[in-house]
Protein backbone atom coordinates (compact mmCIF):
# COMPACT_ATOMS: atom_id res chain seq x y z
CA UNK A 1 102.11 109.93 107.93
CA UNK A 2 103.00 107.01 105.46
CA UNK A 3 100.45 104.96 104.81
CA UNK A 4 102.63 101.94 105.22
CA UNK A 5 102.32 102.98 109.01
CA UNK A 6 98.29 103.08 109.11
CA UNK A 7 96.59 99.84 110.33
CA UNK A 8 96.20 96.79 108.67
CA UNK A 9 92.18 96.98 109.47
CA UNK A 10 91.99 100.98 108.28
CA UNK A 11 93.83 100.52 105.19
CA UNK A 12 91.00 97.67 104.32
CA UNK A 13 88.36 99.79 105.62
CA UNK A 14 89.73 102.51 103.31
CA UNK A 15 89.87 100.02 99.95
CA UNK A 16 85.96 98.70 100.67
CA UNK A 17 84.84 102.95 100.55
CA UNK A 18 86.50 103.12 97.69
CA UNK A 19 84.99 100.49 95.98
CA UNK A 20 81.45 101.32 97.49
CA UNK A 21 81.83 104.79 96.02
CA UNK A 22 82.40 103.45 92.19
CA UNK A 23 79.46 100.55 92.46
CA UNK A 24 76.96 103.93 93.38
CA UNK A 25 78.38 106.09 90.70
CA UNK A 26 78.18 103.41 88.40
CA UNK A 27 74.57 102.34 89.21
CA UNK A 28 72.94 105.38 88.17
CA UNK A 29 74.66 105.37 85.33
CA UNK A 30 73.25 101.90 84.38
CA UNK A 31 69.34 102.90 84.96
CA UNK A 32 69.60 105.90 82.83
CA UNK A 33 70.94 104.17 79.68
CA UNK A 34 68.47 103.37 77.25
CA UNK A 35 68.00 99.31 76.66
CA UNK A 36 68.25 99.31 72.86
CA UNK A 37 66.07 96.03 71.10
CA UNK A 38 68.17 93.18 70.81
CA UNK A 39 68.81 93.35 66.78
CA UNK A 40 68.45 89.58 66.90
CA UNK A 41 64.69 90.34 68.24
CA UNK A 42 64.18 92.51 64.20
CA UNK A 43 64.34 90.63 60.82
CA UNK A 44 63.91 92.04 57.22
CA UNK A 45 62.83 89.65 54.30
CA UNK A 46 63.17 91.37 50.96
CA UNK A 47 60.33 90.07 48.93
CA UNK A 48 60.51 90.54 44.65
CA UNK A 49 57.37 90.79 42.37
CA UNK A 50 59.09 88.17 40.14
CA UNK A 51 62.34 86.05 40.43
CA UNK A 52 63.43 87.01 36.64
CA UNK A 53 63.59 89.96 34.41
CA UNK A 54 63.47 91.56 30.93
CA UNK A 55 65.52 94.52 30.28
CA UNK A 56 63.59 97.56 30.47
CA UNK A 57 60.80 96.18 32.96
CA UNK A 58 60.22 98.05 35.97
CA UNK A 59 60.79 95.46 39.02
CA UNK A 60 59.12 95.94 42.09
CA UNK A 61 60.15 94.83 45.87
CA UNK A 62 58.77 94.79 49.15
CA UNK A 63 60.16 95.18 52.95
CA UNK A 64 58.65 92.77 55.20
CA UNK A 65 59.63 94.20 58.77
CA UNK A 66 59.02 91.52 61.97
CA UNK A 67 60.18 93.12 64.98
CA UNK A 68 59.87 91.96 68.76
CA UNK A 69 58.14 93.52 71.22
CA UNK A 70 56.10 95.93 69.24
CA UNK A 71 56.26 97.59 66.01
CA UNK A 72 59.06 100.85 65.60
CA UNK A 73 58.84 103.93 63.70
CA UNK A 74 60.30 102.37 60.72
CA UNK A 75 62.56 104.30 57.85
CA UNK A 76 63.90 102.08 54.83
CA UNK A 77 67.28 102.65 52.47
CA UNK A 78 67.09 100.93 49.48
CA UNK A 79 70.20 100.00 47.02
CA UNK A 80 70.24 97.80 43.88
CA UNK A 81 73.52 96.43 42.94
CA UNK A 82 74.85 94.26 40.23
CA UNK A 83 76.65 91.08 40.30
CA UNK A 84 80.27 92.69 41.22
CA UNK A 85 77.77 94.64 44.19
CA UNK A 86 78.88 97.84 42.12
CA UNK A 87 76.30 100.33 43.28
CA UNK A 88 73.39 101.27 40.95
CA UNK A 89 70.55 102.81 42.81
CA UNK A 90 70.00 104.41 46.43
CA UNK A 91 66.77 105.55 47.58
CA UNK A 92 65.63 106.83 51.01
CA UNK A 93 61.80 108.07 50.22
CA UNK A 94 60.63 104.61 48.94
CA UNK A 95 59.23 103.21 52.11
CA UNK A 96 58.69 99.67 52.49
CA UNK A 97 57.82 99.26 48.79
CA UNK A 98 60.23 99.99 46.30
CA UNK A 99 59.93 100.43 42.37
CA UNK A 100 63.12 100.24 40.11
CA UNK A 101 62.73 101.00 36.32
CA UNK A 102 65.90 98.61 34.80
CA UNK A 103 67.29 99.77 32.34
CA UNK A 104 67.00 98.86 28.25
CA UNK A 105 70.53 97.86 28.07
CA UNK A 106 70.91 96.00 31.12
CA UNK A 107 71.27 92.08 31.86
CA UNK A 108 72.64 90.05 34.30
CA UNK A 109 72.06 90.02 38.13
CA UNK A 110 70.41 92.42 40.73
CA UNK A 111 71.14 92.67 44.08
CA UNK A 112 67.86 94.77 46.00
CA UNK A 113 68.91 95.44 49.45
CA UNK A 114 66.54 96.90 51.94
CA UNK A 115 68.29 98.64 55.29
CA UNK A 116 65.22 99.21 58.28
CA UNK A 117 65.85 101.44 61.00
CA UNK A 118 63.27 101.20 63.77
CA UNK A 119 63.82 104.38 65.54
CA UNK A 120 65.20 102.91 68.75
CA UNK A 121 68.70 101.90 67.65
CA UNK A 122 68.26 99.08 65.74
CA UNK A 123 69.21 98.95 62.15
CA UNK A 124 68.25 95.68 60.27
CA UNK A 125 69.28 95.03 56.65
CA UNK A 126 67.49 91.97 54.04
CA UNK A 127 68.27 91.72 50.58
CA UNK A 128 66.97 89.31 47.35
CA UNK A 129 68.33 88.94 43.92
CA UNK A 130 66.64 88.70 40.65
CA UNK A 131 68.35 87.90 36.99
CA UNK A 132 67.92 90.04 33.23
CA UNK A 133 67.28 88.59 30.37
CA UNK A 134 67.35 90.65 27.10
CA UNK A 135 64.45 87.68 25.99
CA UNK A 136 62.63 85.42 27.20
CA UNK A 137 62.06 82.64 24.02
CA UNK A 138 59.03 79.54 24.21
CA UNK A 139 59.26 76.91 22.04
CA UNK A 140 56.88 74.16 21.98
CA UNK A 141 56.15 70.62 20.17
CA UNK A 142 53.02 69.58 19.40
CA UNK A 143 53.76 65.43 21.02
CA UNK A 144 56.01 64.43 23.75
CA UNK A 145 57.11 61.36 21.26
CA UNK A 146 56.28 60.63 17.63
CA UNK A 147 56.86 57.52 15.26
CA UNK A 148 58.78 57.08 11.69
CA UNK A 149 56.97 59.03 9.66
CA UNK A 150 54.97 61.37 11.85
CA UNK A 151 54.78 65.35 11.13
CA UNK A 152 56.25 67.25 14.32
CA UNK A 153 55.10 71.12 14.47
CA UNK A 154 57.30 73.15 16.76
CA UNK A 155 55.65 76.68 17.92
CA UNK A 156 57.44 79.32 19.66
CA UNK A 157 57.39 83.37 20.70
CA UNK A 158 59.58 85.65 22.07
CA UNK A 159 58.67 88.31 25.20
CA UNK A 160 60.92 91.27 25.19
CA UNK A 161 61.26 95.38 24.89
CA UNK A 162 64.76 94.92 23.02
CA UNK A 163 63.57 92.51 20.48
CA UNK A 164 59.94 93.31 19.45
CA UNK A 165 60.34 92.55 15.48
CA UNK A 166 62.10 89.24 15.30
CA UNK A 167 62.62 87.52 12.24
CA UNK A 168 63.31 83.68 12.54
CA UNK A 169 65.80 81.04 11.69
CA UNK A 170 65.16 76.97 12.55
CA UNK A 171 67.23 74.17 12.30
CA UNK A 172 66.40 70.38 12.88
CA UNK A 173 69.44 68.32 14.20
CA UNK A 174 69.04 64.33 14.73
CA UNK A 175 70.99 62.43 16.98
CA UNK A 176 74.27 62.59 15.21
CA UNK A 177 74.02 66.12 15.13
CA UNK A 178 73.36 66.03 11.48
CA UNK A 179 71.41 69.18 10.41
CA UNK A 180 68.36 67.59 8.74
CA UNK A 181 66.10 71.12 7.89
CA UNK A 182 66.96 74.57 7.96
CA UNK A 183 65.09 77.48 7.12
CA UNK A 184 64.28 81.05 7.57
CA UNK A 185 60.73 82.48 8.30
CA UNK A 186 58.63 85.66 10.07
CA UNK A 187 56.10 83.07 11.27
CA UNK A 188 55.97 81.15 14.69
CA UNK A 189 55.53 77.87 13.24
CA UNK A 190 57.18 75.30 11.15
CA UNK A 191 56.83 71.51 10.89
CA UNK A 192 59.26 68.58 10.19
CA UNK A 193 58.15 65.56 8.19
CA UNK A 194 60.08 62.51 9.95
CA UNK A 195 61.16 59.96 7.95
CA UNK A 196 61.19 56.19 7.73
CA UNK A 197 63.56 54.52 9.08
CA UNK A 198 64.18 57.40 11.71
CA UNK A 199 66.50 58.82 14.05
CA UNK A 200 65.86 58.37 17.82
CA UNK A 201 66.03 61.36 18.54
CA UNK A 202 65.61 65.40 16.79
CA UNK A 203 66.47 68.74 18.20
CA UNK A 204 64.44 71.88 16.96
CA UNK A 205 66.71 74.72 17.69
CA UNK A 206 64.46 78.48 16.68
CA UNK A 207 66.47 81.56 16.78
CA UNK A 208 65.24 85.42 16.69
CA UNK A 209 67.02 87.97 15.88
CA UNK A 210 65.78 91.73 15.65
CA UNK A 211 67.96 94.90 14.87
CA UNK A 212 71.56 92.58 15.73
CA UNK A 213 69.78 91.25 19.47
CA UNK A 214 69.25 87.40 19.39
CA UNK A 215 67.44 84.86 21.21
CA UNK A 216 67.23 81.10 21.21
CA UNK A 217 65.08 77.97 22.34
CA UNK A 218 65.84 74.67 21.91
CA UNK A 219 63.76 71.29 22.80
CA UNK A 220 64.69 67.39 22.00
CA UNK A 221 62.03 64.45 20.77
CA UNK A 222 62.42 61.48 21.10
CA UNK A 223 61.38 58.32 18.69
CA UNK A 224 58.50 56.46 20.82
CA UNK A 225 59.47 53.25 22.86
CA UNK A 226 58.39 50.71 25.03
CA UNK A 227 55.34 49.53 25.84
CA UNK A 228 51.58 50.48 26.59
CA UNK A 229 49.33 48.40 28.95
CA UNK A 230 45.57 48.80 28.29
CA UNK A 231 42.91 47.76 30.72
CA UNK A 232 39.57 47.91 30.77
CA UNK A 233 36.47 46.07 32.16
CA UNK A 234 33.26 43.94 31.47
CA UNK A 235 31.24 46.31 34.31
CA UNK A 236 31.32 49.96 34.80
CA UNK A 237 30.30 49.33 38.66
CA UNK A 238 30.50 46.36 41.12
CA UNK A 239 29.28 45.31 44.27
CA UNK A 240 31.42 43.68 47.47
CA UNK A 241 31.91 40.45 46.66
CA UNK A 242 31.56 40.69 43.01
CA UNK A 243 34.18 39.32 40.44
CA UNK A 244 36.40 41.84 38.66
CA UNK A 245 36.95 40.72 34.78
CA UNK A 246 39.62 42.82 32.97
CA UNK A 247 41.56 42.69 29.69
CA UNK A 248 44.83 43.11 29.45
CA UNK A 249 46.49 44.27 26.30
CA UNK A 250 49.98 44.69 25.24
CA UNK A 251 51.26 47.00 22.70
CA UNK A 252 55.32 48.15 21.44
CA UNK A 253 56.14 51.31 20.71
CA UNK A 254 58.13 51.86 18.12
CA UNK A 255 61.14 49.77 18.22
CA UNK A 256 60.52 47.84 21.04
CA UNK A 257 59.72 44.21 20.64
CA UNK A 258 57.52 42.31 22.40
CA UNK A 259 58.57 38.98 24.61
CA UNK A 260 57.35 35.18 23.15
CA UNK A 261 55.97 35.09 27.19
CA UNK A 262 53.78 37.32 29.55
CA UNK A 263 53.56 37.66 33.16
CA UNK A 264 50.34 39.58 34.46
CA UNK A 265 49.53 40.72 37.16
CA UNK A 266 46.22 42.05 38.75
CA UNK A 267 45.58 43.69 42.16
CA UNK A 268 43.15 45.51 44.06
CA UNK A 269 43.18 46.01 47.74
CA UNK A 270 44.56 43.16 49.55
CA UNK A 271 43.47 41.12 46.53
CA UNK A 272 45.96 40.33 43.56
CA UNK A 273 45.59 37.60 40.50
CA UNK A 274 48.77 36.55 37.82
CA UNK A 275 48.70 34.50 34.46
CA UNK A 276 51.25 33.60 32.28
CA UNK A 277 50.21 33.79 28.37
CA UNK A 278 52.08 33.59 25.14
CA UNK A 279 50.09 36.19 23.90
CA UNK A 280 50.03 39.90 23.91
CA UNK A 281 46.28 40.06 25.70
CA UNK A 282 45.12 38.44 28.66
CA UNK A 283 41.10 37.69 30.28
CA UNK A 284 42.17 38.05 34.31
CA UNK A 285 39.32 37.31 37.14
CA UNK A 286 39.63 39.06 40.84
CA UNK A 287 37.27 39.14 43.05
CA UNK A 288 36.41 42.54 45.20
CA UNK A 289 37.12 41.54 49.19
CA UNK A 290 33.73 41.33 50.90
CA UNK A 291 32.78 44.35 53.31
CA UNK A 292 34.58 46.60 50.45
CA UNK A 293 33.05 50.47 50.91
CA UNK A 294 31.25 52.17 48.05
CA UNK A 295 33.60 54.49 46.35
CA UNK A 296 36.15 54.31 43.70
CA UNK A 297 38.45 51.30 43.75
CA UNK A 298 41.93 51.23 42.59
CA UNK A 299 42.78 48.57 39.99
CA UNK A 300 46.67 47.85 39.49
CA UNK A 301 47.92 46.05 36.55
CA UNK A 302 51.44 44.79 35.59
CA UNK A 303 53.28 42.87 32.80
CA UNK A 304 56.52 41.80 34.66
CA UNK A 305 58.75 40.85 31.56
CA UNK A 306 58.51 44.29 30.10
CA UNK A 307 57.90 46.74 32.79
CA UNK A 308 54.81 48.07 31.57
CA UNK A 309 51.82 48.70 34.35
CA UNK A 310 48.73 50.85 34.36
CA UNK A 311 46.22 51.57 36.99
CA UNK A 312 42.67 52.67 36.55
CA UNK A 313 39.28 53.41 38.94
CA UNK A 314 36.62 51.13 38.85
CA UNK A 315 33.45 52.24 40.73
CA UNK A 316 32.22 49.92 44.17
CA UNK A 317 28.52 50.45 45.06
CA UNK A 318 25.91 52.21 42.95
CA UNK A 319 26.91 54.93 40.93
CA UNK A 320 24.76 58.07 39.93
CA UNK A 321 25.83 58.49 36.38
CA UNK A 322 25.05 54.80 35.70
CA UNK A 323 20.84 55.37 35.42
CA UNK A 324 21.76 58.43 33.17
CA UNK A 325 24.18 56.04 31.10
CA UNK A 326 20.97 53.34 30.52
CA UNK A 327 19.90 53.28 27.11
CA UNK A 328 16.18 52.25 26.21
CA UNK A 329 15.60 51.08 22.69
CA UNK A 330 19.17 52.85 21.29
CA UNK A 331 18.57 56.04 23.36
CA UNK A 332 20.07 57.29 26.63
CA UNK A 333 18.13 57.65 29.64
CA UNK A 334 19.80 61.35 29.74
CA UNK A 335 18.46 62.32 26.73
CA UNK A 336 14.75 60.72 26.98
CA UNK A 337 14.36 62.79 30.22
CA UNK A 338 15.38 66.09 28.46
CA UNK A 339 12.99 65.46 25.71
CA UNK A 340 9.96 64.87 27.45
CA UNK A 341 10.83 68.15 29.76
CA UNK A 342 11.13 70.30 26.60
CA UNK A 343 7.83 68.85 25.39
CA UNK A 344 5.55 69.58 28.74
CA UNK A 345 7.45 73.36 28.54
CA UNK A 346 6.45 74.00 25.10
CA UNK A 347 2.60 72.92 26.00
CA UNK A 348 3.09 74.93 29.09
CA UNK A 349 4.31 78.24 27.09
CA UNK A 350 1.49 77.36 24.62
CA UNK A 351 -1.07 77.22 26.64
CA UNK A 352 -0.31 80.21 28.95
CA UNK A 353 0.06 82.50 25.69
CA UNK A 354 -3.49 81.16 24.77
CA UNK A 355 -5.20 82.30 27.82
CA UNK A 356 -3.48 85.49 27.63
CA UNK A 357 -5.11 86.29 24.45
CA UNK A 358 -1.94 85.67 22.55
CA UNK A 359 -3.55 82.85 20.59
CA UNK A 360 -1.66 82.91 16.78
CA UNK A 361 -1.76 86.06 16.07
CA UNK A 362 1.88 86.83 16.13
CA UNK A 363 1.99 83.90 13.26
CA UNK A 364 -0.16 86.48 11.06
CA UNK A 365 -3.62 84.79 11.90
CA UNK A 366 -6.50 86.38 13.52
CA UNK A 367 -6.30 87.49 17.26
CA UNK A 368 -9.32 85.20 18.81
CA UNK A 369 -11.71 88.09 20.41
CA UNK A 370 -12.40 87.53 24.23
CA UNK A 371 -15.92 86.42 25.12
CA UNK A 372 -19.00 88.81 25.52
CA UNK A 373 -19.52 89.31 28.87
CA UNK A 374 -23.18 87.36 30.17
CA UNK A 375 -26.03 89.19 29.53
CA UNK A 376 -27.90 90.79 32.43
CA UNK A 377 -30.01 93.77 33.00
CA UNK A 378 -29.39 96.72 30.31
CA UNK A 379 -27.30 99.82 32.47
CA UNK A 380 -28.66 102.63 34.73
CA UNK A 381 -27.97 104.93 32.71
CA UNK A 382 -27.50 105.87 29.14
CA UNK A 383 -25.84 108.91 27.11
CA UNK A 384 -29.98 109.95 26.18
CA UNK A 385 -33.79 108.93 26.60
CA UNK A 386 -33.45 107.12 23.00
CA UNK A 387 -30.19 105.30 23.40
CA UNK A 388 -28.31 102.96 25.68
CA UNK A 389 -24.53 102.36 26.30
CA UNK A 390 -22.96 98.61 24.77
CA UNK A 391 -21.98 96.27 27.26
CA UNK A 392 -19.03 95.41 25.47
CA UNK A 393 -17.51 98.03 23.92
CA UNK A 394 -19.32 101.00 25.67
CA UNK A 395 -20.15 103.19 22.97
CA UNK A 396 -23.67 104.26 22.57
CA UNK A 397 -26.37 102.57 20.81
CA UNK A 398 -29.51 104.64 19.41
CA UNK A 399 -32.77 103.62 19.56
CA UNK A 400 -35.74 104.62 17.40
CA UNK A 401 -38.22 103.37 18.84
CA UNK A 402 -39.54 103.13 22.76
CA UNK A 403 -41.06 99.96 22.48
CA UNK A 404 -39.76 97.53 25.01
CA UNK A 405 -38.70 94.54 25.24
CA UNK A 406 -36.44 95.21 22.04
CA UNK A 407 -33.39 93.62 20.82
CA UNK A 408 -30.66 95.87 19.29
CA UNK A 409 -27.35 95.56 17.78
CA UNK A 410 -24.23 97.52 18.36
CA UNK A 411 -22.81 99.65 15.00
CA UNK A 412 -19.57 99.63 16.43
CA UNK A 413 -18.85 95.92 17.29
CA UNK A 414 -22.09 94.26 16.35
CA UNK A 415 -22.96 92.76 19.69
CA UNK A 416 -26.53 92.46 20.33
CA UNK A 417 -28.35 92.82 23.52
CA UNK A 418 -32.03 92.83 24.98
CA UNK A 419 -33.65 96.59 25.90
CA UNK A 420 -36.55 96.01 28.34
């Protein structure tokens, strides 16, 4: 029978059994498939012992795994690549740590890539990169700024496992790039004598070289300039309420020249004070705002004309280093206090080491003997009928006679005690 001829109802009774029987094959289906970890739910951060190089050091990196719900049986591929991601290393026995001797001759970038598989069907990858250097080259000045006619000393060293017997070459450029000393030397040291009038600025440029390798380090002065504010006070502590007297001083650096006219400018809290002088120094009163705290206060200072400011701490309330900072007749507090405590611990020592029979003898005088024991009634008992034992030194004494009361004398230390 063509199904063209079945019933309109049967042929959609037919299509919904159909459909039935493909949603309950399909079902099972679903509940036995494993539910792998969402791979957004796993991260791996790549974590290097240093972010720089030399050739020939052995770099070490780490594998930090987080992973959502609960840790996974974890197994880690490591590669190193260079800057091109040509590959130069694959491990698989590592673990989450991972050591990687570079090589002597190598220098540029590496790539350390770390791929975590957690056992369940997620695989994770992290990676962190890291630059060679052949050297690494220091070179430091001994001032951040000099004047005409100050001696600059440069120092400098080289790290490295290629270049491990450097000799050195220097060179001393001023601003026109003029070369102004040169030189040659197996020290790490040389100094430049600037002159006067001088340029306002050098460059120390130190090569090493060792066996054709080469390093270099490189580091610019300049000639001081501008201006220094100095501040200081009449008081090293005040109390709310008090008055505030600073100086003000205003010196040029090199070059600089100083203004015919000053603007000052003194603040401290809430509180501020201004003058205008023809001189380089100024005497500026501010008073501290009542109900101030005790602490350090903050004391801001300004010449306006040149741009020069300073700030410095003054001390609000009592202070505990200002009793130690007292003198009395010429001489701290500090050091009266620590005087007088040595003296009562020397008569302390001394006078212990006498009562413990010390006395001088360890100066090469005679040990003081201790005191005979207080007579009393002669012993119980003796070593014979004719002699008696010393109360001192308990040795016998002999007698030679049995008269009694006697007095006798010890031979062996000569103390003398009553017989009865």
């Amino acid at each position: 029978m063509s199904s063209a001829l079945l019933p309109r109802g049967c042929a959609l009774g037919f299509a919904f059994a159909i459909a039935f029987l493909a949603l309950a094959a399909v079902i099972p289906a679903a509940k036995a498939a494993p539910n792998p970890i969402d791979p957004a739910a796993m991260t791996v951060t790549v974590v290097l012992d240093k972010s720089s190089y030399l050739s020939g050091d052995t770099a070490s990196a780490r594998a930090i795994v987080y992973r959502t719900p609960a840790p996974g049986n974890y197994t880690y591929v490591w590669r190193v690549r260079n800057l091109f991601f040509q590959l130069l290393n694959t491990t698989t026995t590592a673990g989450a740590v991972f050591t990687y001797p570079i090589a002597l001759a190598y220098t540029g970038t590496l790539r350390f890539e770390a791929t975590v598989d957690d056992g369940q069907g997620t695989v994770v990858a992290g990676q962190q990169s890291a630059t060679v250097a052949q050297a690494y080259m220091s070179l430091t000045l001994d001032r951040g700024d000099y004047n005409p006619g100050d001696t600059i000393s440069a120092f400098y060293g080289v790290r490295s496992h290629v270049i491990t017997s450097p000799a050195y070459s220097y060179a001393v450029t001023d601003t026109n790039t003029v070369v102004v000393l040169s030189g040659t030397t197996n020290a790490t040291f040389f100094s430049f004598a600037t002159p006067n009038p001088s340029s306002r600025s050098y460059t120390f440029r130190v090569t090493a070289t060792d066996r054709g390798n080469s390093t270099q380090a490189l580091a610019t002065i300049n000639q001081a300039t501008g201006f220094v504010l100095g501040m200081s006070f009449d008081r090293a502590s005040y109390a709310a309420g008090e008055t505030v007297h600073a100086r003000l001083t205003l010196t040029a650096k090199g070059p600089a020249s100083l203004p015919s006219q000053f603007r000052w400018s003194l603040s401290i809290a809430s509180a501020s004070v201004s003058a205008i002088t023809t001189s380089a120094s100024a005497d500026l009163f501010l008073t501290i705002p009542g109900g101030t705290g005790n602490g350090g206060l903050v004391v801001f200072a300004s010449e306006l004309n040149t741009g020069a400011s300073a700030f410095q701490t003054v001390q609000v309330g009592p202070t505990g280093s200002a009793f130690w900072s007292t003198e009395v007749a010429g001489f701290p507090v500090f050091a009266i206090v620590l005087s007088v405590l040595f003296l009562v611990l020397l008569v302390a020592v001394i006078g212990l080491w006498r009562r413990l029979g010390g006395g001088f003898g360890l100066l090469g005088g005679k040990a003081v003997p201790p005191p005979p024991p207080a007579e009393g009634p002669g012993p119980t008992s003796s070593t014979s009928p004719m002699s008696i034992t010393c109360r001192r030194c308990g040795k016998p004494i002999d007698l030679s006679t049995s008269r009694r009361p006697i007095e006798v004398m010890c031979p062996s230390c000569g103390e003398t005690q009553v017989v009865t």
